[in-house]
Structures are given as structure tokens and as C-alpha cells.
Protein backbone atom coordinates (compact mmCIF):
# COMPACT_ATOMS: atom_id res chain seq x y z
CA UNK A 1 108.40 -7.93 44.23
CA UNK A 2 108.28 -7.08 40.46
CA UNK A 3 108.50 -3.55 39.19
CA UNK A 4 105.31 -4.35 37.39
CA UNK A 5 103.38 -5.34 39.99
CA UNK A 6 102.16 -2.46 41.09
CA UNK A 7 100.60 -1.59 37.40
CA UNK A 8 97.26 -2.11 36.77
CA UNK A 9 95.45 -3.93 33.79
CA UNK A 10 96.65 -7.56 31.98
CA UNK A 11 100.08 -8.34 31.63
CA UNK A 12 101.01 -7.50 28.16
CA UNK A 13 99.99 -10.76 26.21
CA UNK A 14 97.44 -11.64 28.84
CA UNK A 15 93.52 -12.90 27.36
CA UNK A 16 91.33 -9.67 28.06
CA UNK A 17 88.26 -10.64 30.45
CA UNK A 18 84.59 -10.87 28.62
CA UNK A 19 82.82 -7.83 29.13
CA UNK A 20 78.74 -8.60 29.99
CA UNK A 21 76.51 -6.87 26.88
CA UNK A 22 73.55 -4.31 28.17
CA UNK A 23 69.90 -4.06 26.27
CA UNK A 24 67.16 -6.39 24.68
CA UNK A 25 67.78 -9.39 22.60
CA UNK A 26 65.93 -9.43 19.56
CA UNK A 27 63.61 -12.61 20.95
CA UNK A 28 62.91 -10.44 24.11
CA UNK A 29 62.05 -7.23 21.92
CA UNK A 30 59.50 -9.60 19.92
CA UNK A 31 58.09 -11.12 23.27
CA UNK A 32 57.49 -7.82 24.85
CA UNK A 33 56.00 -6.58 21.66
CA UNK A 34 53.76 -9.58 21.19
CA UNK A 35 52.43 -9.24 25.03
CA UNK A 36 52.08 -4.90 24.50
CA UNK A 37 49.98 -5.48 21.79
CA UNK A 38 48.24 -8.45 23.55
CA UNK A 39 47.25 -5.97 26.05
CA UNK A 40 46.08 -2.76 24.05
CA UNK A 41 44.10 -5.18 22.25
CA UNK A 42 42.48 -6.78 24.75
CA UNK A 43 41.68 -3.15 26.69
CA UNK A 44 40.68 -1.85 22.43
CA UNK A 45 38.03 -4.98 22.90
CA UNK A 46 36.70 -3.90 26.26
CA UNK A 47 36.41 -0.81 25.56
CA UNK A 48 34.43 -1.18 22.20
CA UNK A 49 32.28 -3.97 24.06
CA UNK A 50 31.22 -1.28 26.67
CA UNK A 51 30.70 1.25 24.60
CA UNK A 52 28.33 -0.68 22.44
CA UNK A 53 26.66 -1.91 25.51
CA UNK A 54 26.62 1.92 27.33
CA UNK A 55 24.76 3.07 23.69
CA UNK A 56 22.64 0.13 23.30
CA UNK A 57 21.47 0.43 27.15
CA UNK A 58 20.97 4.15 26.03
CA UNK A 59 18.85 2.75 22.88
CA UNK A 60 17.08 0.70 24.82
CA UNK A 61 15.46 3.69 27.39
CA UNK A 62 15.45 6.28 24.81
CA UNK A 63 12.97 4.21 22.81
CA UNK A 64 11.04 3.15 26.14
CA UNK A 65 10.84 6.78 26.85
CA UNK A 66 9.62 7.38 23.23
CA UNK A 67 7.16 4.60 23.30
CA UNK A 68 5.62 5.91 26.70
CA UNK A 69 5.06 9.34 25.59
CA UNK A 70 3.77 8.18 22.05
CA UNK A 71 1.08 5.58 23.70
CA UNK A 72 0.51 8.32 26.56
CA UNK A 73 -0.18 11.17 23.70
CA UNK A 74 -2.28 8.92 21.45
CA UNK A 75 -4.63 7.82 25.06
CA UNK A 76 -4.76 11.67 26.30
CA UNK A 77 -5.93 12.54 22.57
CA UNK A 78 -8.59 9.16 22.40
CA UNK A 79 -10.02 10.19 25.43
CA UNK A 80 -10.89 13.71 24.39
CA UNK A 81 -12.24 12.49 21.46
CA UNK A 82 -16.18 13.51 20.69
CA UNK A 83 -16.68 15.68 23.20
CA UNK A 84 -20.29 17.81 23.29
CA UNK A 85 -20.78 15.93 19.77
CA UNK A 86 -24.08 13.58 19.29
CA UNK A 87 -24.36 10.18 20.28
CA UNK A 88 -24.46 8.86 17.03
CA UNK A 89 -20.64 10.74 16.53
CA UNK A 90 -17.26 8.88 17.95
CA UNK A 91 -15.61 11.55 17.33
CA UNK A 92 -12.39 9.61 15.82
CA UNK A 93 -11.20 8.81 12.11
CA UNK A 94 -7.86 7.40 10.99
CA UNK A 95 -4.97 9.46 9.20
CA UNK A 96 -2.08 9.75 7.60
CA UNK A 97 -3.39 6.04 6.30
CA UNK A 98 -3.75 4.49 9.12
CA UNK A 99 -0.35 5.90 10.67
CA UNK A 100 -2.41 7.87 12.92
CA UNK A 101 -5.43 9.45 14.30
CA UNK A 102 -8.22 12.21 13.89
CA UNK A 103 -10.58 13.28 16.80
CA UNK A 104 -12.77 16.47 16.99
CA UNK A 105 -14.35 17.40 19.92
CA UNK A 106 -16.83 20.43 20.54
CA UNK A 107 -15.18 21.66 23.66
CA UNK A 108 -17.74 24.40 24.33
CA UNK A 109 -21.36 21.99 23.69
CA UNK A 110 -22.24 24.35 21.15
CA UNK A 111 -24.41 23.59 17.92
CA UNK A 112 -27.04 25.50 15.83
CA UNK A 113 -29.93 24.11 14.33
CA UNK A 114 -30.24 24.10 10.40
CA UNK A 115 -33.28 26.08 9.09
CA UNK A 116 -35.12 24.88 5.91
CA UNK A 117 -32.40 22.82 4.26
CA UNK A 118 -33.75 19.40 4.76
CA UNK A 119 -34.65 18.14 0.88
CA UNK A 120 -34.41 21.94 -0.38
CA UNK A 121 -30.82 22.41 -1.05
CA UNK A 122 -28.94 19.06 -0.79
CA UNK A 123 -26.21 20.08 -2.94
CA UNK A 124 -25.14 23.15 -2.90
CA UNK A 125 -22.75 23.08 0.51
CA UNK A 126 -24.29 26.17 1.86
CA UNK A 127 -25.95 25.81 5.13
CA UNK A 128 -28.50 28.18 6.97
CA UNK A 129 -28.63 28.16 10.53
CA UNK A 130 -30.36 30.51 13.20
CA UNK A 131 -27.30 31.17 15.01
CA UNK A 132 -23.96 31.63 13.33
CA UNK A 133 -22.43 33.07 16.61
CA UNK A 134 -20.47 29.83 17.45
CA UNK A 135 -18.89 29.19 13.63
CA UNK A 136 -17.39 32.63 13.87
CA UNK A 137 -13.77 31.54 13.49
CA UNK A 138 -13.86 27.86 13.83
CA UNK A 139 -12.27 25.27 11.04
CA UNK A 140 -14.43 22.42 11.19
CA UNK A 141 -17.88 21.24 11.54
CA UNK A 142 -19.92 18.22 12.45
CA UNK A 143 -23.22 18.10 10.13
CA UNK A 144 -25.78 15.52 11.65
CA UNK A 145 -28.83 14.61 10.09
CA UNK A 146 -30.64 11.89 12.24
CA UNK A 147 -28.37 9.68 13.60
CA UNK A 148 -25.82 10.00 10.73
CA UNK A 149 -22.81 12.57 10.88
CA UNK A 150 -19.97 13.66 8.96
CA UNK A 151 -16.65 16.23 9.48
CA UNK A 152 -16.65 19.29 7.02
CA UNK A 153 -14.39 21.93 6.85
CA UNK A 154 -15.98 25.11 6.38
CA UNK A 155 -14.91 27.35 3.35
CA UNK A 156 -16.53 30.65 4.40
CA UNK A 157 -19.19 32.16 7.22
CA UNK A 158 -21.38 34.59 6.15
CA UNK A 159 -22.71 36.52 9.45
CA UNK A 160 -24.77 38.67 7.88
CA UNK A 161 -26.77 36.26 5.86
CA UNK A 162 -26.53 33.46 8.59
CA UNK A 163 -25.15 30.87 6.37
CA UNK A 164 -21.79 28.33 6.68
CA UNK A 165 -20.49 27.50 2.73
CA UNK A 166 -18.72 24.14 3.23
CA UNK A 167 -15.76 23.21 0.97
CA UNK A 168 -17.08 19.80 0.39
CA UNK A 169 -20.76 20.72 -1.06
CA UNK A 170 -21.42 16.78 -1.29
CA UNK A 171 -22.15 16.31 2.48
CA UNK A 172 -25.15 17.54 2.76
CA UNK A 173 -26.43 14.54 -0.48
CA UNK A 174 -24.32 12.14 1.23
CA UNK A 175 -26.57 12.65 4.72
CA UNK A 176 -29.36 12.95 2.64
CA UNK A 177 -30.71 16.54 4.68
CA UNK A 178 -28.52 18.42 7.69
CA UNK A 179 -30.39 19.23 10.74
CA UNK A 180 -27.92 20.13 13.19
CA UNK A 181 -24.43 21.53 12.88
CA UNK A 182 -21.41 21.41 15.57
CA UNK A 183 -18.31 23.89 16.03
CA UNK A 184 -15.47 21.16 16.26
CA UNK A 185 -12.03 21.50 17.42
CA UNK A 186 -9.92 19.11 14.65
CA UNK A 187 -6.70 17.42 16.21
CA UNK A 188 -4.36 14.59 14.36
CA UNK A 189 -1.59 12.77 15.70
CA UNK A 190 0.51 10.89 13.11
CA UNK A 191 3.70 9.77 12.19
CA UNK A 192 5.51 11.16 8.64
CA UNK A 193 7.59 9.42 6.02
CA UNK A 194 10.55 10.67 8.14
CA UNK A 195 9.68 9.11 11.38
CA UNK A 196 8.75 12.34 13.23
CA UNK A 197 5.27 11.95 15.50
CA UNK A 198 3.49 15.36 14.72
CA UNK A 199 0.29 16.96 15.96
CA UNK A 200 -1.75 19.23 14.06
CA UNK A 201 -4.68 21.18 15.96
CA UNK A 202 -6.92 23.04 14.09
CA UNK A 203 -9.39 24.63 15.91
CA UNK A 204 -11.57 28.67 16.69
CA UNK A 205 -8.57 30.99 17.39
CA UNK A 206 -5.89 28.16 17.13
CA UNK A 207 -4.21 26.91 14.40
CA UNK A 208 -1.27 24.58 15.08
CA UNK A 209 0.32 22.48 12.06
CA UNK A 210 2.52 19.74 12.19
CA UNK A 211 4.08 20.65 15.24
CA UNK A 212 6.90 18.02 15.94
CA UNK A 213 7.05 15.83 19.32
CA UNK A 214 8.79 12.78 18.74
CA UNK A 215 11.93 11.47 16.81
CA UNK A 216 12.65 7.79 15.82
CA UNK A 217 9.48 5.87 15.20
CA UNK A 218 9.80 3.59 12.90
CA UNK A 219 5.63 2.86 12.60
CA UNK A 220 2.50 3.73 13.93
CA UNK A 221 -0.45 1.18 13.02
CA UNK A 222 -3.96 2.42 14.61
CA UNK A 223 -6.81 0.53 14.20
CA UNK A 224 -10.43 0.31 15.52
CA UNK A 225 -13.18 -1.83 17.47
CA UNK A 226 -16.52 -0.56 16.07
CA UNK A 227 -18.79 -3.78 18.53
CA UNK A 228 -21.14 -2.39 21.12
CA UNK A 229 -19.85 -4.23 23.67
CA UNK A 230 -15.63 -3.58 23.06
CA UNK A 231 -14.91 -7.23 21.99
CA UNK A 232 -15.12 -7.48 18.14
CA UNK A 233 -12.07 -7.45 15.58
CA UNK A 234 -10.41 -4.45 14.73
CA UNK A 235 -10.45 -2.45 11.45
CA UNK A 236 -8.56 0.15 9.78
CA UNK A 237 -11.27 1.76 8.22
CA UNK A 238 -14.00 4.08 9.90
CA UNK A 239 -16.85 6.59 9.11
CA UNK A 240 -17.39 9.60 10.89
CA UNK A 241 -20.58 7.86 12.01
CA UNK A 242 -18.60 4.75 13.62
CA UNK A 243 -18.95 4.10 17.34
CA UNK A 244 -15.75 3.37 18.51
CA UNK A 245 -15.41 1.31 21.36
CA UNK A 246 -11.44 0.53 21.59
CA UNK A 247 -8.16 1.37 19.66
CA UNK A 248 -5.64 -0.49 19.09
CA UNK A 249 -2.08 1.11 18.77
CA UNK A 250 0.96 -0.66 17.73
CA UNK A 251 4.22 1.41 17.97
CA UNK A 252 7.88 0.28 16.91
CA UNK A 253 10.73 2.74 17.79
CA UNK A 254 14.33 2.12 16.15
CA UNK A 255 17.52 2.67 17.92
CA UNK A 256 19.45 6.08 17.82
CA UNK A 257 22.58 4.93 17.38
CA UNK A 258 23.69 2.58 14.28
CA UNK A 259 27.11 1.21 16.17
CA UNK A 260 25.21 -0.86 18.14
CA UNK A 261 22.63 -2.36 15.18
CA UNK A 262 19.06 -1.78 14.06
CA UNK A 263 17.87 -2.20 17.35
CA UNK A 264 13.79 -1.88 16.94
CA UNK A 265 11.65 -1.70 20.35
CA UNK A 266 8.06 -2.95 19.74
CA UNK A 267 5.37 -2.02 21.86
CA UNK A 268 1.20 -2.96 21.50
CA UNK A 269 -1.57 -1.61 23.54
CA UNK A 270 -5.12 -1.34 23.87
CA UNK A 271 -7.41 1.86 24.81
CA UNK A 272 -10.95 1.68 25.79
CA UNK A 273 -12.74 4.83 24.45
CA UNK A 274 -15.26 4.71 26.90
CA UNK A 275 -13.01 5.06 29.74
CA UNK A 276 -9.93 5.64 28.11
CA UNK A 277 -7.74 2.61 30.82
CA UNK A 278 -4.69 0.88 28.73
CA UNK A 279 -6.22 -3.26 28.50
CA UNK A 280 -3.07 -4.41 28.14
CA UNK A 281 0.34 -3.76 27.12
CA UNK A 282 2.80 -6.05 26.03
CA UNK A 283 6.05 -5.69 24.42
């Protein structure tokens, strides 16, 4: 046996054996990228799809919610509308043109009779009565004379003398006399430029402006059924002296959230006055 057996390694001169290389090629770097960012992507994608789904969902009952309350609001304040007021008085008016409504109700049935104005003093907005107890404090009136009426805001109450000075003196001409005169509770329900539903009550010991309830709306169209029976056209336009049979209401809420688009909700329904039932809704 050689000396040099025993030593370990090549024989001096001997090829050296290929040694095997550790790590990525360059083409399996590029793969591995190409797939990573395959995969974020596609989770990115997902994720962006759900969450605009998730907020448009949201959208979607938000505005239902809105449109409820608004229709539920504008029927509970319909209803109430010409209470303890004469016949010949519906007790609604539009506002805020025709982005809302006006009732006034005398919640209490009280009225005073109007002594010795009829033809006497037709334009001087200064009305006698022989009880000025129930216009101590109140905002609004309801002048009748036969079976017209009109809404006045009162300007002053004079206890002593028995008299109500209206701000408008031109009521009592336009009615052409005043024989009656009703303590009325004045509530409107509107929409603003800004999209806000607001309620303003104005009414003896109460005085409530603009109080916010509702974010969102993009409109709120009222109009009115003035036919005896509840199945003629509908109008914008009303007197004070209008009989009202049904209103229609026509509401469209906008989404919350602009990720998901200018989602709009639109929602339609009719109230009978004299009952105050929803006809029909539809959407």
C-alpha cells in the first residue's frame, strides 16, 4: 500500500469534483415574483369588491331607513292636519316650494267670534273679538269668514282692549269680512338646500325652529288632490281654503358613501287625508 493512501483529498493533479450551487435562479426569482404579486392582487381585488359591496349594502338600508322615517313623519304630520278648524279649512299648504308641507291644527277646539268687523274695518288687520283668552300666546290664526279661510300670523294681542293686530292687514279684504277666528298650532316639514329634513313648530308656549331630523335627501316633491271624492290629479299649488283629499309624496335619498357611486333610492307614496292609510307605495 502507498504512503499516500491514507491522505485524504485528490491526488495532486487530479480534476476537482463539481460542487452543487445553493439559492434562486434569476427565472425562478421572476416566477415567484410574478405569482406573489398575482396573489396580493387578486386578494387587493376581493377585498375592494367587498368593501364596496359591505358600503353599498350599508347605502342601500341607510336610505330605506331614511325613506321610512321621512314618509312615516310626513303621514303622522298629514293626519294631524286641521284639527278643531272649520270644515271649509284642510288645514295643509305647501312649503319650502313645494319641498314640503304646512299644517295647523287647533289642538284645543278653541275660537272666538269677531264682533263688528264685518264691512267696518276690512283693512286695517286689527281684529275685535269677545274673548281674547285663547290668543294669549299663540303664533298663528285661522280667520274664517263664511266658508272661506286663511292662516295669519298675529303681530300683537291687546288683552285689555280685546283686539288681535295681524301682520298681514290684507286678510281681512281678501275674505271680504272675518267672523270667526282660530288659535292654530303652525308645523312645517321640509327639506333645505343642504339636504337636511327639518321641522319647525310654532305654536302657544312652543316655539321650535328648524329642528334637524334627517340627513341625505336628495328631494322632497309634495303635491295635492283637491276632488271630493280622492281621485282627481294632483297639484302643487293650494289655498288655505283647499279641501285636501290625498298627498302625494315623492322622496329620493342619495347614498352616504361616494366609493361605491351616486347611489339614489327613490321612493313614491300616497296618503289619504281623510284616514291618513299609505294607497300605495312603490319604489
Amino acid at each position: 500500500m502507498s504512503a499516500l493512501s491514507g491522505l485524504r483529498g485528490p491526488l495532486p493533479g487530479a480534476p476537482c469534483p463539481k460542487r452543487r450551487q445553493s439559492g434562486f435562479t434569476i427565472v425562478e426569482m421572476a416566477l415567484a415574483g410574478t405569482i406573489g404579486m398575482l396573489v396580493v392582487g387578486s386578494g387587493f381585488m376581493l377585498y375592494r369588491s367587498q368593501t364596496s359591496m359591505h358600503l353599498r349594502q350599508n347605502d342601500v338600508n341607510e336610505a330605506q331607513l331614511t325613506v321610512d322615517y321621512v314618509v312615516n313623519m310626513m303621514r303622522t304630520t298629514v293626519v294631524s292636519a286641521g284639527g278643531g278648524l272649520p270644515q271649509g279649512a284642510s288645514g295643509l299648504r305647501k312649503c319650502a316650494a313645494g319641498r314640503g308641507v304646512a299644517t295647523y291644527v287647533n289642538r284645543d277646539d278653541l275660537s272666538s267670534i269677531v264682533v263688528d268687523d264685518l264691512n267696518l274695518s276690512l283693512t286695517d288687520g286689527v281684529l275685535p273679538v269677545n274673548d281674547i283668552t285663547p290668543f294669549d300666546g299663540a303664533g298663528y290664526i285661522m280667520v274664517s269668514h263664511n266658508e272661506d279661510c286663511l292662516l295669519g300670523e298675529m303681530q300683537s294681542v291687546n288683552t285689555a282692549a280685546k283686539t288681535i293686530t295681524l301682520k298681514d292687514p290684507t286678510i281681512e279684504s281678501k275674505l271680504a269680512g272675518a267672523d270667526f277666528v282660530y288659535p292654530v298650532e303652525y308645523c312645517s316639514l321640509f327639506v333645505d338646500t343642504m339636504g337636511s329634513l327639518r321641522k319647525t313648530i310654532l305654536a302657544e308656549g312652543s316655539t321650535m325652529k328648524n329642528i334637524p331630523l334627517a340627513v341625505n335627501i336628495d328631494s322632497l316633491d309634495v303635491s295635492f288632490d283637491v276632488s271630493l271624492e280622492g281621485n282627481g290629479s294632483f297639484i302643487r299649488n293650494i289655498t288655505d281654503s283647499s279641501k285636501v283629499s290625498r298627498v302625494r309624496v315623492y322622496v329620493r335619498v342619495k347614498g352616504a358613501h361616494t366609493l361605491v357611486g351616486a347611489m339614489k333610492r327613490n321612493f313614491e307614496t300616497i296618503i289619504g287625508v281623510r284616514r291618513g292609510r299609505l294607497y300605495n307605495r312603490a319604489m
